[in-house]
N, C-alpha and C. Protein backbone atom coordinates (compact mmCIF):
# COMPACT_ATOMS: atom_id res chain seq x y z
N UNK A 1 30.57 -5.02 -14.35
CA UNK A 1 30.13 -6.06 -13.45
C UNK A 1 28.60 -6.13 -13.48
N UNK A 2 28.14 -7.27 -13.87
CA UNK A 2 26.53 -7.44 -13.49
C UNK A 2 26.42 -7.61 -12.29
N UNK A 3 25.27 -7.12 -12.17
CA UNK A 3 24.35 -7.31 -10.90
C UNK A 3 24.63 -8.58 -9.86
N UNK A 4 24.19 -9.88 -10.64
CA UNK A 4 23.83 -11.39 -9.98
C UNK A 4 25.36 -11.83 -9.64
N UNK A 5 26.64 -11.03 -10.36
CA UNK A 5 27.72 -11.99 -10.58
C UNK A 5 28.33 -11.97 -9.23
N UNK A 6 27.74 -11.07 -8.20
CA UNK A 6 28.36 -11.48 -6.92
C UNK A 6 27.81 -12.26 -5.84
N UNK A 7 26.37 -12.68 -6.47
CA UNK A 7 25.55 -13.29 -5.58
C UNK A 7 26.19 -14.69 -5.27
N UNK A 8 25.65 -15.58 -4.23
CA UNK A 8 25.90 -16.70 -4.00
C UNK A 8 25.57 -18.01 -4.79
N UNK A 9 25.93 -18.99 -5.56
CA UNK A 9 25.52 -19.89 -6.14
C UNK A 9 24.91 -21.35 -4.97
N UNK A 10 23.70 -21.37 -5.40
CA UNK A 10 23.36 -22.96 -4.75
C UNK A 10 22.52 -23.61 -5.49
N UNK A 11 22.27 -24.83 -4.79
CA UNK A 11 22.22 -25.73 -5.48
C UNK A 11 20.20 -26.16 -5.61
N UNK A 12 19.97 -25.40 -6.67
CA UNK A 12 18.09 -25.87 -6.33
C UNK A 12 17.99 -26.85 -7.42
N UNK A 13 17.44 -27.81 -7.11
CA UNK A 13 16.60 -29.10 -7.60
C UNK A 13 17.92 -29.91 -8.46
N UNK A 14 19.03 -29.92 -7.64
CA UNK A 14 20.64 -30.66 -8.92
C UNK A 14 21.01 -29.56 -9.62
N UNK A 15 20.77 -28.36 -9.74
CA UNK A 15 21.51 -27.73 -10.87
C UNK A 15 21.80 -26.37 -9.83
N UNK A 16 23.16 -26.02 -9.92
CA UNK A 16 23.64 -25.02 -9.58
C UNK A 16 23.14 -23.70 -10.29
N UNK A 17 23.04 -22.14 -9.19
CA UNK A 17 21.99 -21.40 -9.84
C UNK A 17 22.69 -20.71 -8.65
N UNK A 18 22.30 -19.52 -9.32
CA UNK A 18 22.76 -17.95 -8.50
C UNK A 18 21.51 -18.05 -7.51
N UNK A 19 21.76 -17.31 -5.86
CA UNK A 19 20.86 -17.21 -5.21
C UNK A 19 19.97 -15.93 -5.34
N UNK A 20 19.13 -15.56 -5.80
CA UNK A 20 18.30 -14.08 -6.17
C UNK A 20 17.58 -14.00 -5.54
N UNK A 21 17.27 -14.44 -4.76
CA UNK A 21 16.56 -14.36 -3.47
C UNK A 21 17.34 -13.27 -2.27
N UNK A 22 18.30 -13.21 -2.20
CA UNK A 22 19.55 -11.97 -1.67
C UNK A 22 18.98 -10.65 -2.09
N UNK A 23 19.44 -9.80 -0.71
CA UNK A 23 18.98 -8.65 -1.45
C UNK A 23 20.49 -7.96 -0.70
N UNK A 24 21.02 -7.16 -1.73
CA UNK A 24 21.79 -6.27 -1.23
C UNK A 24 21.17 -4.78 -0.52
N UNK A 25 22.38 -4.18 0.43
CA UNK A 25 21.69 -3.26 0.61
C UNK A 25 23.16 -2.08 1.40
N UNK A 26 23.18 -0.83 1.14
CA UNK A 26 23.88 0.34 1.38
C UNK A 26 24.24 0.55 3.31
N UNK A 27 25.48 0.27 4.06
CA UNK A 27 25.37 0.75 5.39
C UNK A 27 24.53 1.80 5.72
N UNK A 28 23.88 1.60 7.10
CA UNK A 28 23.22 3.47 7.99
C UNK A 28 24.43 4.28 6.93
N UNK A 29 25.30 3.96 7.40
CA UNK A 29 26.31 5.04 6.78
C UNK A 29 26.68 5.93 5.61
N UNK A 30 26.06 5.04 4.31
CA UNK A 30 26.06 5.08 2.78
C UNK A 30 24.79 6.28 2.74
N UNK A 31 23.81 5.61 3.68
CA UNK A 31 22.36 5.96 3.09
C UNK A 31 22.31 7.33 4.00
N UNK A 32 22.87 7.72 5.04
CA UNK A 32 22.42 8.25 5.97
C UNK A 32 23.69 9.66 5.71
N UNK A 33 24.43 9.15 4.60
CA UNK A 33 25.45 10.41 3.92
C UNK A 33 24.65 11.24 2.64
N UNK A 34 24.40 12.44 2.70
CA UNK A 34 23.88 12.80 1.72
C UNK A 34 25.06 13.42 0.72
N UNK A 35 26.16 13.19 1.07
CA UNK A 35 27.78 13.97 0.82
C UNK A 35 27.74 12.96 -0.81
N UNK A 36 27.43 11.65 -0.51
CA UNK A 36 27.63 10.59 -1.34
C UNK A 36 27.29 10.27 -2.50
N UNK A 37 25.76 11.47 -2.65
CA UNK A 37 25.26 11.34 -3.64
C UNK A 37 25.02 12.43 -4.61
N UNK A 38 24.62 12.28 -5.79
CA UNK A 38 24.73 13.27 -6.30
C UNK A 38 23.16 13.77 -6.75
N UNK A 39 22.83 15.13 -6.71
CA UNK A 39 21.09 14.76 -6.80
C UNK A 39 20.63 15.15 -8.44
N UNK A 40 19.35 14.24 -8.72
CA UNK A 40 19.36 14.53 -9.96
C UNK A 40 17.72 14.26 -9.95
N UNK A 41 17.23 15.08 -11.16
CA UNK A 41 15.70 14.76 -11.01
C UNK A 41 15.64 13.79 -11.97
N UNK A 42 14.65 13.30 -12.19
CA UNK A 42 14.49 11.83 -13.33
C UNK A 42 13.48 12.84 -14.32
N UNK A 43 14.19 12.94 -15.70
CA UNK A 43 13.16 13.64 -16.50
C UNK A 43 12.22 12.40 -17.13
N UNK A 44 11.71 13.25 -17.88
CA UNK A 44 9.80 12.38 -17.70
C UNK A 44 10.20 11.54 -19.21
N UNK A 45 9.46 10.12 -18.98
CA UNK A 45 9.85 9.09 -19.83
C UNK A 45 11.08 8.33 -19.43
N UNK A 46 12.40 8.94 -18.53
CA UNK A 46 13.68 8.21 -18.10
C UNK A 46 13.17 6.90 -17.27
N UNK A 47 13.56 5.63 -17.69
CA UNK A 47 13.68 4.72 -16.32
C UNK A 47 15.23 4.42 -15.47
N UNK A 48 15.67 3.46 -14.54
CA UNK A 48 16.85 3.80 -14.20
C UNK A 48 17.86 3.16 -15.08
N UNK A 49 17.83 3.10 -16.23
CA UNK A 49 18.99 2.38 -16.85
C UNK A 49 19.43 3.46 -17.60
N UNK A 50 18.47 4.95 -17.99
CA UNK A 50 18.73 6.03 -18.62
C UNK A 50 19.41 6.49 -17.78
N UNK A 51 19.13 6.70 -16.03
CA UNK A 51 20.01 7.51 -15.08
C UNK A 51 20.93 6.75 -15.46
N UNK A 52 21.20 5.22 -14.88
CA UNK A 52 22.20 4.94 -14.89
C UNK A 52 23.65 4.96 -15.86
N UNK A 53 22.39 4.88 -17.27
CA UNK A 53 23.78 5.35 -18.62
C UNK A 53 24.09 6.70 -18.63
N UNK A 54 23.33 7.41 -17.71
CA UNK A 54 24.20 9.03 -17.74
C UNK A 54 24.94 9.04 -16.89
N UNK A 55 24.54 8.11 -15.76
CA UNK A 55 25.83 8.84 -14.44
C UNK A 55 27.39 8.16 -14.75
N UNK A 56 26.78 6.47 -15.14
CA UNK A 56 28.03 5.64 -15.17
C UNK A 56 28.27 5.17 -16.07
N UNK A 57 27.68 5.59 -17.78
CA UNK A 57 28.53 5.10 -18.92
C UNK A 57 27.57 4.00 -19.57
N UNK A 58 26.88 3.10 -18.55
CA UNK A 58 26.59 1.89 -18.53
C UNK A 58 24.90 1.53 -18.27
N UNK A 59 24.06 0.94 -18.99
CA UNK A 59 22.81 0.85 -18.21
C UNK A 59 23.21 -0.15 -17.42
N UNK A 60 24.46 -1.26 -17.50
CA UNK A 60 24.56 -2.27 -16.34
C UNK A 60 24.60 -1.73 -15.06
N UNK A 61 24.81 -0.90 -15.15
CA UNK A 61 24.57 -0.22 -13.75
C UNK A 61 23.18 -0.12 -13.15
N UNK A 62 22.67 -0.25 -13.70
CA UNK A 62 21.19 0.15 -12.97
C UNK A 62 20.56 0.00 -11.42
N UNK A 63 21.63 -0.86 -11.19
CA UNK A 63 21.39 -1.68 -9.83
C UNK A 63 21.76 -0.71 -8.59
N UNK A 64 22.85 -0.02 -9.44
CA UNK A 64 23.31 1.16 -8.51
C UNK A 64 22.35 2.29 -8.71
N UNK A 65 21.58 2.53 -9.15
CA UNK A 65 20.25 3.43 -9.04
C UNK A 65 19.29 3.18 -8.14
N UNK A 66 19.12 1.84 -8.38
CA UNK A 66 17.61 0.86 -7.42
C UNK A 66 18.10 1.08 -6.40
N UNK A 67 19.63 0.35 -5.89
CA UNK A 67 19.93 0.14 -4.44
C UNK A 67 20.43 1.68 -3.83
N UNK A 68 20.80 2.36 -4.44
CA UNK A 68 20.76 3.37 -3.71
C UNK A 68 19.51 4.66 -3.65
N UNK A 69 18.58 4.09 -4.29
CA UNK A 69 17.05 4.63 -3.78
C UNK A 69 16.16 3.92 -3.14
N UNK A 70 16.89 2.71 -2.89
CA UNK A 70 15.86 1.72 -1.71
C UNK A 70 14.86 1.16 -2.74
N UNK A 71 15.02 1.04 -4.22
CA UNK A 71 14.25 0.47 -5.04
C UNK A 71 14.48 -1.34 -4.83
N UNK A 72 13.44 -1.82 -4.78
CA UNK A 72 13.71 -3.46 -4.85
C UNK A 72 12.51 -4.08 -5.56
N UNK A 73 11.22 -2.92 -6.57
CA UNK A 73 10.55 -3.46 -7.69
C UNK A 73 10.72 -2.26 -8.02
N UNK A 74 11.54 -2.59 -9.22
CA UNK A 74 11.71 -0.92 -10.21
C UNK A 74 10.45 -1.01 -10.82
N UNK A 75 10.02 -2.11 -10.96
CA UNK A 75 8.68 -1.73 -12.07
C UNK A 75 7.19 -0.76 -11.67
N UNK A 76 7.27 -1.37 -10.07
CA UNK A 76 6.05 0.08 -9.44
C UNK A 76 6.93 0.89 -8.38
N UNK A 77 8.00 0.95 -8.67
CA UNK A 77 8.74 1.81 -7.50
C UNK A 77 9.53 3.11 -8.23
N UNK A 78 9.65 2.76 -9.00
CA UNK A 78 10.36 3.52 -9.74
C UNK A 78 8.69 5.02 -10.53
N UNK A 79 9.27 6.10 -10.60
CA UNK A 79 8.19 7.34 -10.92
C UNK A 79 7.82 7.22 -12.05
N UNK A 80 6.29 7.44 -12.48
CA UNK A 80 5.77 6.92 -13.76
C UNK A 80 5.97 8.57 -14.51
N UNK A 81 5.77 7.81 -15.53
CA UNK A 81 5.40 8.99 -16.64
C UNK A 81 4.33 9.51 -16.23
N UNK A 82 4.29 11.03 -16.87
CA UNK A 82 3.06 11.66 -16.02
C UNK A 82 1.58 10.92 -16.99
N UNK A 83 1.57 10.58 -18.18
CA UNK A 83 0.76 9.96 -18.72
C UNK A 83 0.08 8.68 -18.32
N UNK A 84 1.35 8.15 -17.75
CA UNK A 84 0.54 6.81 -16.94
C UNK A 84 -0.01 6.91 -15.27
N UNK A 85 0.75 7.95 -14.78
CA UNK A 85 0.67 8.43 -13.77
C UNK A 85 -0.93 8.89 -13.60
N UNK A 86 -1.64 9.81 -14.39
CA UNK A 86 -2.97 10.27 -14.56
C UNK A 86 -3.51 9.17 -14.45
N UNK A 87 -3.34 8.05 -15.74
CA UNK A 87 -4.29 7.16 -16.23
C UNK A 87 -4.80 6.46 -14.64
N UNK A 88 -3.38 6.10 -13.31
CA UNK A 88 -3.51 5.51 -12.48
C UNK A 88 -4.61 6.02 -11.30
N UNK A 89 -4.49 7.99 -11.55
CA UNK A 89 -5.41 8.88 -10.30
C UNK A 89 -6.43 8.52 -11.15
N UNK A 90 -7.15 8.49 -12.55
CA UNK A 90 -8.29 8.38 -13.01
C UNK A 90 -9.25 7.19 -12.52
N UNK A 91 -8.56 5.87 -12.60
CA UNK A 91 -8.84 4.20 -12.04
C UNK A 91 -8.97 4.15 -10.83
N UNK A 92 -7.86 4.78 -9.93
CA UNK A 92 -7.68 4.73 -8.54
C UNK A 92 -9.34 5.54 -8.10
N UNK A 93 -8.97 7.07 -8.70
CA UNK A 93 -9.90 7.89 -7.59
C UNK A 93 -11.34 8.35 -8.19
N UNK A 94 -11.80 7.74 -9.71
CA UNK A 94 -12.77 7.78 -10.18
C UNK A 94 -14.31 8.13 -9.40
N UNK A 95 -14.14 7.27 -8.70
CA UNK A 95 -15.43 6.62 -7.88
C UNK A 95 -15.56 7.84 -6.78
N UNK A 96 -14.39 7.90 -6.01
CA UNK A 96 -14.48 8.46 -4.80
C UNK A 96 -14.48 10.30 -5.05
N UNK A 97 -14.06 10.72 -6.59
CA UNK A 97 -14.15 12.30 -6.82
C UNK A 97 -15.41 12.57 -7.63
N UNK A 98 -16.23 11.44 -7.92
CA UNK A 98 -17.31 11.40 -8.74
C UNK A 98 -17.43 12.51 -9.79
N UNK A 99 -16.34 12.36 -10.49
CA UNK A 99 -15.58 13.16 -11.83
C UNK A 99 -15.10 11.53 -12.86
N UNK A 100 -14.92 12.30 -13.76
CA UNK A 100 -14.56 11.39 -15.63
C UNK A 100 -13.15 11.67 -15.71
N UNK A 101 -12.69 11.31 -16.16
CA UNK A 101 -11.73 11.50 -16.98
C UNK A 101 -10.91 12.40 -16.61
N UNK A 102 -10.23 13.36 -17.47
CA UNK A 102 -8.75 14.31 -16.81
C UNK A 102 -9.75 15.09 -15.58
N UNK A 103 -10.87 15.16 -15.41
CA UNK A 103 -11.78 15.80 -14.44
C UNK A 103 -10.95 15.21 -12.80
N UNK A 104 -11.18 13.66 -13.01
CA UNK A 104 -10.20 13.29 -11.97
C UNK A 104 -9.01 13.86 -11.84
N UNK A 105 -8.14 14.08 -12.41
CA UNK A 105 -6.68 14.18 -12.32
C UNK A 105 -7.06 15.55 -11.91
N UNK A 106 -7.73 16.87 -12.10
CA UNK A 106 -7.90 17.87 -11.87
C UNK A 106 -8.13 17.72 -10.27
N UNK A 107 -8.95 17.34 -9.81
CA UNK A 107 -9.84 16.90 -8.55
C UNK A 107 -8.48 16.34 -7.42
N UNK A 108 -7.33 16.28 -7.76
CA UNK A 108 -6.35 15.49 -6.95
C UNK A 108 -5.44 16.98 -6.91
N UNK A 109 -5.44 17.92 -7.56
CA UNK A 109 -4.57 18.77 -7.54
C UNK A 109 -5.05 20.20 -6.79
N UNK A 110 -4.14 20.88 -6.20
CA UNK A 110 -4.60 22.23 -5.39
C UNK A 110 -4.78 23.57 -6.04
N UNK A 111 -4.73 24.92 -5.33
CA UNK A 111 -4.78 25.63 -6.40
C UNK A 111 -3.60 25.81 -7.42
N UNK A 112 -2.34 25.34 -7.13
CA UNK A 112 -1.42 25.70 -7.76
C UNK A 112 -0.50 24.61 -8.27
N UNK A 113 -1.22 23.72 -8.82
CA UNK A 113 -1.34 22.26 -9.59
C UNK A 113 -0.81 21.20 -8.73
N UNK A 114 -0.39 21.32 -7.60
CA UNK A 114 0.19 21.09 -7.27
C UNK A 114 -0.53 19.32 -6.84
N UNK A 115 -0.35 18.12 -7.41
CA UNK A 115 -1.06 16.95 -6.77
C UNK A 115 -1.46 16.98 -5.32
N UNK A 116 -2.29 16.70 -4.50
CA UNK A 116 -2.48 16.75 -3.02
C UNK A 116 -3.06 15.25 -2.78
N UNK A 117 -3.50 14.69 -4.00
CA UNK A 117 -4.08 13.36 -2.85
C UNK A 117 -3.36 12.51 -1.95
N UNK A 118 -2.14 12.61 -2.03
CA UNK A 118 -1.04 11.75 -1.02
C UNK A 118 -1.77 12.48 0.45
N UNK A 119 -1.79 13.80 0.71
CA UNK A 119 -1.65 14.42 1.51
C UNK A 119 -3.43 14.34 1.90
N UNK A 120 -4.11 14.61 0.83
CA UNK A 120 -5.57 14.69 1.68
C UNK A 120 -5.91 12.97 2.39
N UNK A 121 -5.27 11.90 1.81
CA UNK A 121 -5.90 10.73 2.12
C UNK A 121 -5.56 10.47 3.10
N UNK A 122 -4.27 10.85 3.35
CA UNK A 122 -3.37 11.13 5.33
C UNK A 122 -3.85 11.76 6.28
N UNK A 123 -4.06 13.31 5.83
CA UNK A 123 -4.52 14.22 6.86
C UNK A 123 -6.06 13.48 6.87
């Protein structure tokens, strides 16, 4: 089953057309069961059509990856490669660690590599 094929059809400008503007979404109940799911880490380079062809056979599935991680733009929601991931702390925090290059990406991490800028820009 694709994705769109359960959506609603209407009618924009004379021509009948799936509504994609809809967003599906999992009951309190689905989301709020952790019984339901199964946990898996995303290895590095996977996007969700790789989860999805491992869990269910199918990358058509993918939808069942997004919607049950509350994804609704896989393209910045979904976890980058750690390669692009850097490139983003380098652009982002350049200025503000007044460091170059992997110097930045160093400058975001604690003693025990651990990334912290989520956490220092909060606290």
């Amino acid at each position: 089953m694709k994705y769109f094929s359960k959506f609603p059809t209407i009618n924009y400008e004379g021509v009948q057309v799936k509504d994609i503007t809809r967003r599906n979404s999992f009951t309190n109940f689905v989301t709020s069961n952790p019984m339901l799911y199964l946990p898996y880490t995303v290895k590095e380079g996977y996007r969700a059509e790789d989860v999805a062809n491992a869990y269910y056979g199918s990358p058509d599935y993918v939808w069942l990856v997004n919607i049950s991680n509350n994804i609704i733009d896989p393209y910045h929601q979904w976890p980058m490669a750690e390669a692009d991931f850097n490139a983003y702390l380098v652009e982002k925090y350049r200025e503000e660690s007044g460091k170059v290059g992997d110097e930045v990406v160093e400058w975001t991490k604690d003693d025990n590599g651990d990334n912290i800028i989520y956490y220092y820009k909060v606290v």
